[in-house]
Protein backbone atom coordinates (compact mmCIF):
# COMPACT_ATOMS: atom_id res chain seq x y z
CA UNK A 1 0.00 0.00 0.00
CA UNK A 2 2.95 2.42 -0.72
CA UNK A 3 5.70 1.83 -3.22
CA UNK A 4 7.46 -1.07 -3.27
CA UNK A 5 10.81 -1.50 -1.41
CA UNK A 6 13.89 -1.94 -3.87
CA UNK A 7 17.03 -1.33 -2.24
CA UNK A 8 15.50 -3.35 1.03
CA UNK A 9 18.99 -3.46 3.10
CA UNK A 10 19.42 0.26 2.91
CA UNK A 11 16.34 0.99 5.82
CA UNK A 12 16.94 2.07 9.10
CA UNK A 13 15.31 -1.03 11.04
CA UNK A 14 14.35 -1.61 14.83
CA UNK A 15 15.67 -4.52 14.72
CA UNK A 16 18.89 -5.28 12.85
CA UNK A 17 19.79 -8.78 12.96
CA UNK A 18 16.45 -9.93 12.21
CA UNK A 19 16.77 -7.64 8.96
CA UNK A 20 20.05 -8.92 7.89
CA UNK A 21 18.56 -12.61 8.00
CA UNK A 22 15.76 -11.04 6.24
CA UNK A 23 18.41 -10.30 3.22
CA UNK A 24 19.93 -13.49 3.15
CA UNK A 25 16.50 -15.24 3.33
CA UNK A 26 15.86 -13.03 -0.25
CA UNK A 27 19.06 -14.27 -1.62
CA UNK A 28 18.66 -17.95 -0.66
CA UNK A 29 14.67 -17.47 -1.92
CA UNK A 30 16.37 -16.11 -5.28
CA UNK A 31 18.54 -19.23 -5.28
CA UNK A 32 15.66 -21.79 -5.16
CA UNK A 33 13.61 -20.02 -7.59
CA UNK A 34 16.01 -19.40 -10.02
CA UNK A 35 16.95 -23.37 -9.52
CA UNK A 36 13.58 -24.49 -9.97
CA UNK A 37 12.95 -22.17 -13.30
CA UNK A 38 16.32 -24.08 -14.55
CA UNK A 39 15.24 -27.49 -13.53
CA UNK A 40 11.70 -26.86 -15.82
CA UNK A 41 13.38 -25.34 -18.25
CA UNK A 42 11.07 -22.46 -18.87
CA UNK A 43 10.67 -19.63 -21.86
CA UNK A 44 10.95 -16.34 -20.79
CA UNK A 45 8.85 -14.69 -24.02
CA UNK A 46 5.46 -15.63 -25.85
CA UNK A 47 6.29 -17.93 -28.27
CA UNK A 48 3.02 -16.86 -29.90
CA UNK A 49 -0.35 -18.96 -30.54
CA UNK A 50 -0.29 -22.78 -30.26
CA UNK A 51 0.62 -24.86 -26.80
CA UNK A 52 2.31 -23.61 -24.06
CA UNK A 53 2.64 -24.88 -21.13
CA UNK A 54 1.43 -22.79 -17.84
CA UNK A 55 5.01 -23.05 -16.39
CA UNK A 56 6.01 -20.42 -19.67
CA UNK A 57 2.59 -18.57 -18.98
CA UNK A 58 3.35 -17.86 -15.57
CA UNK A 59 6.86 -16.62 -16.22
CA UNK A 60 5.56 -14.06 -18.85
CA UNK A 61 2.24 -13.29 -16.02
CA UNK A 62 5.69 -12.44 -13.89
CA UNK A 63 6.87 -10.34 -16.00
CA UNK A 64 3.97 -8.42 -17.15
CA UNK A 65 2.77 -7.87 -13.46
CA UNK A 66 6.44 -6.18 -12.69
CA UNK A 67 6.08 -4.13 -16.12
CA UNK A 68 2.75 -2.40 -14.82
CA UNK A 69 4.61 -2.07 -12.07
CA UNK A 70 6.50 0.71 -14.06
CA UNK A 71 2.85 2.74 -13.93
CA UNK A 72 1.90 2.32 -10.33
CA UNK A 73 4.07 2.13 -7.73
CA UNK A 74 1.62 0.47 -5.68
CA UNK A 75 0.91 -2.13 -8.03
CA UNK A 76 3.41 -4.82 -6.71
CA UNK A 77 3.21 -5.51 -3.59
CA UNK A 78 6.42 -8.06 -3.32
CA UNK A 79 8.62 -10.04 -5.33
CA UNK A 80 11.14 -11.98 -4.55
CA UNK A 81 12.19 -13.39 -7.93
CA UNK A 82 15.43 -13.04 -9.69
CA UNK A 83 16.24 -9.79 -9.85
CA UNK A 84 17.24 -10.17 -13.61
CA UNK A 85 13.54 -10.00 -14.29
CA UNK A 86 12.53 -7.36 -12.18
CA UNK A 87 15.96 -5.05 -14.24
CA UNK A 88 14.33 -6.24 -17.69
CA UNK A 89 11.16 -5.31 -16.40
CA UNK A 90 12.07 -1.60 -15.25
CA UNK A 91 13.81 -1.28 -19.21
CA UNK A 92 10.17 -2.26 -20.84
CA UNK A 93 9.00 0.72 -22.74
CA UNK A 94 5.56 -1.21 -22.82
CA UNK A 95 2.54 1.04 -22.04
CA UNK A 96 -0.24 0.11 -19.92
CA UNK A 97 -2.38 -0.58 -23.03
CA UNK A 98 0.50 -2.99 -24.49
CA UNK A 99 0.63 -4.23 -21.07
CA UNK A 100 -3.34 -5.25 -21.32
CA UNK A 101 -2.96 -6.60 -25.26
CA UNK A 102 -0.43 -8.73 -24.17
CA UNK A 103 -2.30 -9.85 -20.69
CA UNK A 104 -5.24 -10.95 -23.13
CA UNK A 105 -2.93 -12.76 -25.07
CA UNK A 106 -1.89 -14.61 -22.39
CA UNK A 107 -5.37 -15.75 -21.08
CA UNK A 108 -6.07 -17.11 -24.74
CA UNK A 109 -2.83 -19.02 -24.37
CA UNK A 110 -4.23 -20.71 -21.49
CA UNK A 111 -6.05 -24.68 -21.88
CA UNK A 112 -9.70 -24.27 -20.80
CA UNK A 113 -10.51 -24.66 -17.40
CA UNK A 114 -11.78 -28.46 -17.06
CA UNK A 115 -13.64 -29.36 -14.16
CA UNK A 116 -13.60 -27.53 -10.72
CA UNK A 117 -12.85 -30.58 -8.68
CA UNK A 118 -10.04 -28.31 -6.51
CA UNK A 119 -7.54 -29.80 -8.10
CA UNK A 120 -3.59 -28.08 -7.53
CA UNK A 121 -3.20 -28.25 -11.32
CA UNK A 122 -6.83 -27.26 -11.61
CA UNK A 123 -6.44 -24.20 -9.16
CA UNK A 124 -3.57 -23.00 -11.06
CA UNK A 125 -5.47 -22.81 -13.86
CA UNK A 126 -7.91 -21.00 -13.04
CA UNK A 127 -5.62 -18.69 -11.23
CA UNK A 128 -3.48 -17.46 -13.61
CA UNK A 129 -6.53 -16.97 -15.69
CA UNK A 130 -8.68 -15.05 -13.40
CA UNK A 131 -5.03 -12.82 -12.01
CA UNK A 132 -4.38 -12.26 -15.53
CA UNK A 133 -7.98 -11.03 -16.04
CA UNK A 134 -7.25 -8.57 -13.11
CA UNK A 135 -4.26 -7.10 -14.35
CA UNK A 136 -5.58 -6.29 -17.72
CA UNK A 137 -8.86 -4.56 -15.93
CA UNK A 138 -5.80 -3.39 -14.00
CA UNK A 139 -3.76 -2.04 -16.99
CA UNK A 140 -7.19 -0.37 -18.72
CA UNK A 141 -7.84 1.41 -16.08
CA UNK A 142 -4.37 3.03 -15.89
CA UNK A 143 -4.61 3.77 -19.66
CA UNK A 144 -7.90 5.37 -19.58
CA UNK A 145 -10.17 2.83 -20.85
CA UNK A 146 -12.87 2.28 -18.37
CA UNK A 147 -14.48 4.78 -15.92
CA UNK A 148 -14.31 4.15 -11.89
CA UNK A 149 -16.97 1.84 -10.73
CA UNK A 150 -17.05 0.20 -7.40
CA UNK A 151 -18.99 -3.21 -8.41
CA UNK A 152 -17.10 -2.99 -11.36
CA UNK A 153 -13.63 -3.15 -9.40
CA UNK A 154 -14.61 -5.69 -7.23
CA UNK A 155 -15.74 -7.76 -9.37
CA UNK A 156 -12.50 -7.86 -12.16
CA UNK A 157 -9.89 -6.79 -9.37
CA UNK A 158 -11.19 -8.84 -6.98
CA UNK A 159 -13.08 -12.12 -8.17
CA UNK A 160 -16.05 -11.12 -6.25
CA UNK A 161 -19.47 -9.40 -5.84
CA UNK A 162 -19.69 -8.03 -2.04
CA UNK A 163 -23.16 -7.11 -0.68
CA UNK A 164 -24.53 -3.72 -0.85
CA UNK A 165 -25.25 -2.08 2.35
CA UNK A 166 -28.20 0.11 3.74
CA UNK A 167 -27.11 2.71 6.32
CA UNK A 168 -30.34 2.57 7.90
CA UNK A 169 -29.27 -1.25 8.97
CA UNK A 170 -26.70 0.18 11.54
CA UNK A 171 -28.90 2.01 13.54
CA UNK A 172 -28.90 -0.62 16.56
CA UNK A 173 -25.72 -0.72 16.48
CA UNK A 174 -25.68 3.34 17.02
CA UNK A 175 -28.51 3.10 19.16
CA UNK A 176 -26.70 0.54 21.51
CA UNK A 177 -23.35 2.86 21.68
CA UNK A 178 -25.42 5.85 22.11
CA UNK A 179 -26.94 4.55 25.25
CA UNK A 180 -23.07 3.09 26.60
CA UNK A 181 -21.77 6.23 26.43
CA UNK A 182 -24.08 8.96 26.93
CA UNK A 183 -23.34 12.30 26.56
CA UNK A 184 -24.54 15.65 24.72
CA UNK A 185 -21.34 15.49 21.87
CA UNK A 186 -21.44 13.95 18.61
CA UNK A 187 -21.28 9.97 19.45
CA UNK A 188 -17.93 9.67 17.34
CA UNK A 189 -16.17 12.39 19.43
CA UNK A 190 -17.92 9.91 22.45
CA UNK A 191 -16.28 7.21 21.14
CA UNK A 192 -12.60 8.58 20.49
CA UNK A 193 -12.76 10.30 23.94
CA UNK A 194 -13.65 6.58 25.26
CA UNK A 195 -10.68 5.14 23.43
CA UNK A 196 -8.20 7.42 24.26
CA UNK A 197 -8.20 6.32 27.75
CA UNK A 198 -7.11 2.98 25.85
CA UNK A 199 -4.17 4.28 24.23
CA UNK A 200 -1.01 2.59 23.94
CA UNK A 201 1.68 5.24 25.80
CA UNK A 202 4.68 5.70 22.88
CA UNK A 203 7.26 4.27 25.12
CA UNK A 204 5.38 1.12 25.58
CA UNK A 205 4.56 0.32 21.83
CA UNK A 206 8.18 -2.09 21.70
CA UNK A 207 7.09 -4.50 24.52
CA UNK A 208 3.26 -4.32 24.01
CA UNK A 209 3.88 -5.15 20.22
CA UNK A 210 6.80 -8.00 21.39
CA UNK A 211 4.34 -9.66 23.58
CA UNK A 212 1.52 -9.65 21.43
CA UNK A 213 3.28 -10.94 18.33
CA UNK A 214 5.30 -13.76 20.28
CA UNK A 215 1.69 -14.66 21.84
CA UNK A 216 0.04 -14.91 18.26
CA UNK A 217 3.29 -17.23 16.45
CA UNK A 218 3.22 -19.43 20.23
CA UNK A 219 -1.11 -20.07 19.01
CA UNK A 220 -0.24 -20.34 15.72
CA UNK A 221 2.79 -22.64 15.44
CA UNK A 222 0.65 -25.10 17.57
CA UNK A 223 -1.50 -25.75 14.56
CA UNK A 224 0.42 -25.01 11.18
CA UNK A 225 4.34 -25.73 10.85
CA UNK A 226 6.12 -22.85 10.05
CA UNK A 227 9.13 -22.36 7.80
CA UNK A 228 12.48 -23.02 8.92
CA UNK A 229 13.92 -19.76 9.68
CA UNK A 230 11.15 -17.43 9.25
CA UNK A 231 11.28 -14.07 10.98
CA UNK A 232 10.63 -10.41 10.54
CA UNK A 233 11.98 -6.85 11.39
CA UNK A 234 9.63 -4.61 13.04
CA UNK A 235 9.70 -0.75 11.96
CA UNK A 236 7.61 2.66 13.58
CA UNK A 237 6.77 4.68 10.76
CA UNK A 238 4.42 7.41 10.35
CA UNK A 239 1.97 9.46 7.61
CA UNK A 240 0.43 6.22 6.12
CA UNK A 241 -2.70 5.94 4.90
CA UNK A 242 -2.99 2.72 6.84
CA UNK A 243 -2.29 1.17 10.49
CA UNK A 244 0.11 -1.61 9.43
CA UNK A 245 1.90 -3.10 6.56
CA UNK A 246 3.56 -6.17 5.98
CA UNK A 247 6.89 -6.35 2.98
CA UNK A 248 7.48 -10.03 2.19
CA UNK A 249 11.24 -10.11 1.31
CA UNK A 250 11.36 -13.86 0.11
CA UNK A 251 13.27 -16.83 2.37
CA UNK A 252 10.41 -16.74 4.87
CA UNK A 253 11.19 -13.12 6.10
CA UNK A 254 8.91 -9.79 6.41
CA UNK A 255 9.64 -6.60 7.25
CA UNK A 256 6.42 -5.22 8.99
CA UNK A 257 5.74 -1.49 9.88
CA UNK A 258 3.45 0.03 12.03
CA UNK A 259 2.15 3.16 11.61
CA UNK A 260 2.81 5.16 15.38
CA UNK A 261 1.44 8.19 13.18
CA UNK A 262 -1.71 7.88 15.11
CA UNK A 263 -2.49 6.94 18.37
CA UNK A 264 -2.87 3.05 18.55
CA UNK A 265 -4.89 1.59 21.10
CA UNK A 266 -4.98 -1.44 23.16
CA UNK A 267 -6.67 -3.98 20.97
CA UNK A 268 -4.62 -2.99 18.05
CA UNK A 269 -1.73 -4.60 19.20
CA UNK A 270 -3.03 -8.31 18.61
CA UNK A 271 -5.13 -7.47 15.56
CA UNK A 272 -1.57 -6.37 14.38
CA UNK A 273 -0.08 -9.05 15.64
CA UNK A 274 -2.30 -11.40 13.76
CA UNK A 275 -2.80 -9.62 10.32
CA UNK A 276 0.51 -8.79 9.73
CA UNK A 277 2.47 -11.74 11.33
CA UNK A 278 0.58 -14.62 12.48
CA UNK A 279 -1.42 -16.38 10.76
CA UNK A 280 -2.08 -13.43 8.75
CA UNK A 281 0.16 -11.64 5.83
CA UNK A 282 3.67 -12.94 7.01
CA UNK A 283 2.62 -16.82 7.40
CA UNK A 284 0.47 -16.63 4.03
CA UNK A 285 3.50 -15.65 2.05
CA UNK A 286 5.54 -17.90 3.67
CA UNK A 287 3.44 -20.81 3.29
CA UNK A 288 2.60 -19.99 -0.29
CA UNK A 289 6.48 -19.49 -1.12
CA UNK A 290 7.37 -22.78 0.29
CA UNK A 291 4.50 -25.22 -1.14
CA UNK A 292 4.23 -23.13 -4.50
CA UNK A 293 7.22 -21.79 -4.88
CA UNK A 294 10.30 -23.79 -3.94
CA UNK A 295 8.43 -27.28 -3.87
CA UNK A 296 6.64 -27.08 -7.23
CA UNK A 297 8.71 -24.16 -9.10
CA UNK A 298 5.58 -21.97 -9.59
CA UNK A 299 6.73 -18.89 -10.61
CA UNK A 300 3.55 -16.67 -10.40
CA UNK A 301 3.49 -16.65 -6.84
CA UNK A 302 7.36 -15.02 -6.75
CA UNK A 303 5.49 -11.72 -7.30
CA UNK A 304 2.23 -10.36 -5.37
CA UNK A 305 0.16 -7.27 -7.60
CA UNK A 306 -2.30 -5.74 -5.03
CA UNK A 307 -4.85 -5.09 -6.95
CA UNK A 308 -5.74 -8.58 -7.52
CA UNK A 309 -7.70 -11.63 -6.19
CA UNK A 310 -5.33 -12.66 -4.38
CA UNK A 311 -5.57 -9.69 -1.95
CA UNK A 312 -9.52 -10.78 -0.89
CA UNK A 313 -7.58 -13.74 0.41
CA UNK A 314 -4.63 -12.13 1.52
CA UNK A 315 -6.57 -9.90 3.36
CA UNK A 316 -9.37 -11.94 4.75
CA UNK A 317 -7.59 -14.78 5.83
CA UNK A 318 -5.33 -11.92 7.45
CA UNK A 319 -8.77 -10.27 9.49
CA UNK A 320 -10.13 -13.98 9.88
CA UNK A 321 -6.65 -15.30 11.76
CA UNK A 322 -7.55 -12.74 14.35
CA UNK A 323 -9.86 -14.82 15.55
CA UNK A 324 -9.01 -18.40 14.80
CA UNK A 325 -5.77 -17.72 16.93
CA UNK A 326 -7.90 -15.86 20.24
CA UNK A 327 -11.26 -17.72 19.21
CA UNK A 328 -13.99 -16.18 22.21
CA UNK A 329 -12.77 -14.33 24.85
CA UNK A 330 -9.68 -15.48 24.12
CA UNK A 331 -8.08 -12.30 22.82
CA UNK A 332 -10.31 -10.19 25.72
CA UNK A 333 -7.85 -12.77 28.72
CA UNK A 334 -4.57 -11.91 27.10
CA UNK A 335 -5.05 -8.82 26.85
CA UNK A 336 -6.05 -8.50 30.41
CA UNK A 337 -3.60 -10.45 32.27
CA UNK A 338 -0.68 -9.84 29.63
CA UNK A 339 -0.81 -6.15 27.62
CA UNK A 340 -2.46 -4.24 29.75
CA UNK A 341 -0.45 -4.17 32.42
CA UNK A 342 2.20 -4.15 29.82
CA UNK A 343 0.80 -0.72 28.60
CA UNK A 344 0.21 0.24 31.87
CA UNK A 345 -3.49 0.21 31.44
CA UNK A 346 -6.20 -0.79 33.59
CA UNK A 347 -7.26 -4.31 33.35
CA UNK A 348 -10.85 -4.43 35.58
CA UNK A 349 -12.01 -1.99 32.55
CA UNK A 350 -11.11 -4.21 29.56
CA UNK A 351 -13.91 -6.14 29.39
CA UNK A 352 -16.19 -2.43 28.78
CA UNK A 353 -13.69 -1.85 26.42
CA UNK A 354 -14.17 -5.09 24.49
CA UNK A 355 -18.36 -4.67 24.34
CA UNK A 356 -18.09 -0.70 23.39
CA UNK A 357 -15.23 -2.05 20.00
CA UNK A 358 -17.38 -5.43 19.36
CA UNK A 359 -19.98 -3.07 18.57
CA UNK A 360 -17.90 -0.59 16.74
CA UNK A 361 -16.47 -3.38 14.37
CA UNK A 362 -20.27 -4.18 13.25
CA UNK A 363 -20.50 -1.13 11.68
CA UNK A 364 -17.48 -1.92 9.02
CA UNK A 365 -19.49 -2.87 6.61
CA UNK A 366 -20.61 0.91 6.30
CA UNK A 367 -17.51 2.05 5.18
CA UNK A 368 -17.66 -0.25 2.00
CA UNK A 369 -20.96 1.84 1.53
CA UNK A 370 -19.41 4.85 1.73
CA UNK A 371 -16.55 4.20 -0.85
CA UNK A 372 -19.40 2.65 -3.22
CA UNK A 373 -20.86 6.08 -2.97
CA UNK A 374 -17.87 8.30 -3.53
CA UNK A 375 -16.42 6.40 -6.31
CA UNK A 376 -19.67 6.20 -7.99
CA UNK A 377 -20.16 9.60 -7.83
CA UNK A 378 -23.29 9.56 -5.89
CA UNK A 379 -21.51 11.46 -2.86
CA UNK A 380 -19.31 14.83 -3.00
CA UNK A 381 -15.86 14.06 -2.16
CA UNK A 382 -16.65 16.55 1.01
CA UNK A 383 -18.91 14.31 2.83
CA UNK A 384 -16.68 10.94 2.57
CA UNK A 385 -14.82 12.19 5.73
CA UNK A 386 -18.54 13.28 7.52
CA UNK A 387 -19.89 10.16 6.75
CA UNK A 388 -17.02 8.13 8.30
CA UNK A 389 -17.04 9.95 11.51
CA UNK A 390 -21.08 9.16 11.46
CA UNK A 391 -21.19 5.69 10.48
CA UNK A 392 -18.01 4.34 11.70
CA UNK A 393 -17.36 6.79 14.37
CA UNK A 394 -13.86 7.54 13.54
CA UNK A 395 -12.30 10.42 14.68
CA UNK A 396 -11.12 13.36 12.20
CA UNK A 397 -8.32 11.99 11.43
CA UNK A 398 -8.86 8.70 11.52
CA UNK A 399 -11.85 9.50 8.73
CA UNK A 400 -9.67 12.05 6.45
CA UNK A 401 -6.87 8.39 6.53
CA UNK A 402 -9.24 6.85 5.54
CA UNK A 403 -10.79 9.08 2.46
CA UNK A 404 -7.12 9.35 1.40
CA UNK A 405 -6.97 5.08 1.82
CA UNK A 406 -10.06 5.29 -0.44
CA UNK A 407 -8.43 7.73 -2.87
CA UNK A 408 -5.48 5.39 -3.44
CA UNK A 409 -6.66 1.81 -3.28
CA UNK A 410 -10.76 2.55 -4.29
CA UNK A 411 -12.67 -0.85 -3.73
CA UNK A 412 -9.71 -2.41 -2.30
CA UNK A 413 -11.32 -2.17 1.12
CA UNK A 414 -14.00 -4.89 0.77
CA UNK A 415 -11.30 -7.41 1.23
CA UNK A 416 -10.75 -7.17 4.83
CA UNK A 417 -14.62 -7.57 6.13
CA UNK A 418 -16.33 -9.19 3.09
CA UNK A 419 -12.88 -11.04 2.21
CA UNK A 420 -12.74 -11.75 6.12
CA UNK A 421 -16.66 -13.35 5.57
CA UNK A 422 -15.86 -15.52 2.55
CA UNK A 423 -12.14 -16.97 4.23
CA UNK A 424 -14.79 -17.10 7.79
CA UNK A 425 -17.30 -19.38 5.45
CA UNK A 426 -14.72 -21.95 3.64
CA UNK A 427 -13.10 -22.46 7.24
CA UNK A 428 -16.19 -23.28 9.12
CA UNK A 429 -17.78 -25.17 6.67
CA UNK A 430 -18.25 -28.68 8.11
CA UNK A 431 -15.51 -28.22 10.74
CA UNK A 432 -16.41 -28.87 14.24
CA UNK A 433 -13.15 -28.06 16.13
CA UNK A 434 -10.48 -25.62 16.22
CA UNK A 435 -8.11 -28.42 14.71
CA UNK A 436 -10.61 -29.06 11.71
CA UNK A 437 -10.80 -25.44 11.01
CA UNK A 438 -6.73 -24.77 11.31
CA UNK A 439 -6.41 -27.27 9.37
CA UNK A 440 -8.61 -25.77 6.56
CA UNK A 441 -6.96 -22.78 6.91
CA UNK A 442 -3.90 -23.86 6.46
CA UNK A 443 -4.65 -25.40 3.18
CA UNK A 444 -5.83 -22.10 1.89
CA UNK A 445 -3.35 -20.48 2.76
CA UNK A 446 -0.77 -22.66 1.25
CA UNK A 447 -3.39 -23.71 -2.22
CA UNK A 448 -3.82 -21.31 -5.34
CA UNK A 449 -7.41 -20.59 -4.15
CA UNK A 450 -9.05 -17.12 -5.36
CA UNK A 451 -12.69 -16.39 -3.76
CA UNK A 452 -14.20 -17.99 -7.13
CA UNK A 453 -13.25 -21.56 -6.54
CA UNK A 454 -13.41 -21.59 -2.57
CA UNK A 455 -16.12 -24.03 -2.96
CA UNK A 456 -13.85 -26.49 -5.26
């Protein structure tokens, strides 16, 4: 969600030996790939029309995903392929309109899709096709060639067709708030003056953050077996349009930064943990670069373009881990008898804290609403920032982050509640116990499943 890191051994990190594993995790994750693009022997151009297999496919999906890349510096969201192809990638004087000829191409390249019996080979399959389909909707878009339209950018960025939403529906959710915290101010100022009190002091962020993330790899290690190796450097940053962000170097290792720009409050701290560590962003990448990657040589998922399918996954699973790891009031204990005390916050309130936020996160789905409006057009690019302060009671701030979030990434943000719904529904489905449903969640997270063929 900003530009992609290059030259990643030149940042100033927290935490220094962690990052210099992180580079020779890349390295050794450039190694294997490179090895296993040898040991297939793959083409690194179109041959043109006739067979081809989807190994040579997915090495020319590679490269067209790093050459729009070139146009949007938000577009790739890692890579950790050679870096030969990422240098003839950043010489291609291809335009974003070559970029979408050649995309389409590509799909008509591809065998049919045969039956949807969830297949690995079949998965592939379909995505490559359906990724490719995204990144020429992608690559029109940046040329001019289709107007902004939020159903429309769900549905070809994202493989999916998320609910609309009637404001009127979170009124008892308002209501209910409304009579927790009385008062004669606008219930959003209510609500930030309420979490405030939750705040994470500055000087406590490092050991708040330490204990939350070792807490969330301890639940999820338990149930999914993680790389050999992995790790992460952690990095404060500020003046982000959003709270955290994990980089996937490559060689199961992140770097993930959270945004201090803000106040960040209590709860934050595991939802952090989880989304960007474990089982969220870091152990997805990890998982898929191992299984995919190194054990079968498939090249494709070397490089991540946000504005894909993949993200509804990426990000759902993410939002859903939260929960699978503290399932109940799991996440409400810990943070009781472990962070609190850590932030040097009072624990006999946490439980008020955790009713007053429960109903706070029920009104997410009005923020999808309100970016359906303003892209559409329906809504004055004035009242995006008023609405979120109404509907989703954040504060000023918080609401002008997230207009600017909305400005850069458009329909992106149905992938962390409605992607979060979708991951929620394969997982539960016909699991009756939190080692059914890890289980099932590890094998999406390490599968080439897209939200279209969750039910293969």
């Amino acid at each position: 969600m900003k530009q992609v890191v290059k030259a990643v051994c030149l940042l100033p990190i927290l935490a220094a030996p962690l990052f210099l594993v992180a580079c020779e995790g890349k390295a050794r994750s450039e190694d294997k790939l490179r090895e296993a693009v040898e040991v297939k022997g793959q083409k690194t151009a179109i041959a043109g029309k006739g067979d081809m297999s989807m190994d040579t496919v997915a090495r020319d999906y590679v490269a067209l995903v790093l050459e729009l890349g070139n146009h949007d510096k938000s577009y790739v969201d890692a890579y950790y392929g050679p870096a030969q192809w990422r240098e003839q990638a950043e010489q291609s004087p291809a335009s974003p309109a070559d970029i979408a000829k050649r995309g389409n191409a590509l799909i008509a390249l591809l065998p049919e899709e045969g039956v949807a019996d969830g297949s690995l080979d079949g998965l592939r399959l379909h995505y490559l096709r359906t990724q490719l389909a995204a990144l020429v909707a992608h690559a029109r878009s940046l040329a001019g060639e289709s107007e902004r339209n939020f159903a429309k950018e769900a549905r070809e960025l994202y493989d999916t067709e998320p609910p609309r939403q009637n404001f009127t529906s979170f009124d008892p959710f308002l209501q209910e708030l409304d009579e927790l915290l009385p008062g004669n101010e606008p219930l959003s100022a209510r609500v930030q003056a309420f979490r405030q009190q939750y705040e994470i002091p500055v000087d406590k962020l490092q050991e708040v953050f330490d204990a939350a993330i070792a807490e969330c790899r301890k639940r999820t290690k338990q149930y999914i077996p993680l790389p050999q190796d992995e790790n992460f450097a952690l990095e404060y940053v500020s003046d982000k349009p959003w709270s955290g962000y994990n980089w996937y170097q490559g060689g199961a290792h992140s770097l993930i930064q959270v945004n201090s720009g803000l106040p960040i409050t209590i709860d934050r701290a595991i939802d952090l943990g989880c989304h960007e560590g474990y089982p969220g962003h870091h152990t997805y990448n990890a998982l898929l670069e191992q299984t995919l990657v190194e054990d079968r040589g498939w090249v494709e998922y070397s490089v991540y373009p946000l504005f894909s399918p993949q993200s509804l996954i990426a990000e759902g699973s993410a939002n859903y881990g939260i929960d699978l790891a503290f399932p109940g009031e799991e996440k409400n204990r810990f943070e009781m008898e472990v962070l609190y005390p850590l932030a040097g916050l009072d624990p006999q309130s946490a439980q008020n804290y955790e009713r007053v936020m429960g109903l706070v996160d029920k009104l997410s789905f009005a923020g999808n609403e309100i970016a359906r409006q303003y892209i559409d057009g329906e809504i004055a690019p004035e009242q995006v920032a008023v609405l979120f302060e109404k509907y989703t009671l954040m504060s000023p701030a918080k609401a002008k982050q997230r207009k600017d979030f909305v400005d850069a990434y458009g329909a992106y943000v149905i992938n962390y509640n409605w992607g979060k719904k979708l991951v929620a529904d394969y997982v539960e489905r016909d699991t009756n116990s939190a080692q059914e449903r890890w289980q099932r969640f590890a094998k999406l997270l390490s599968s080439p499943r897209l939200p279209s063929s969750l039910d293969w």
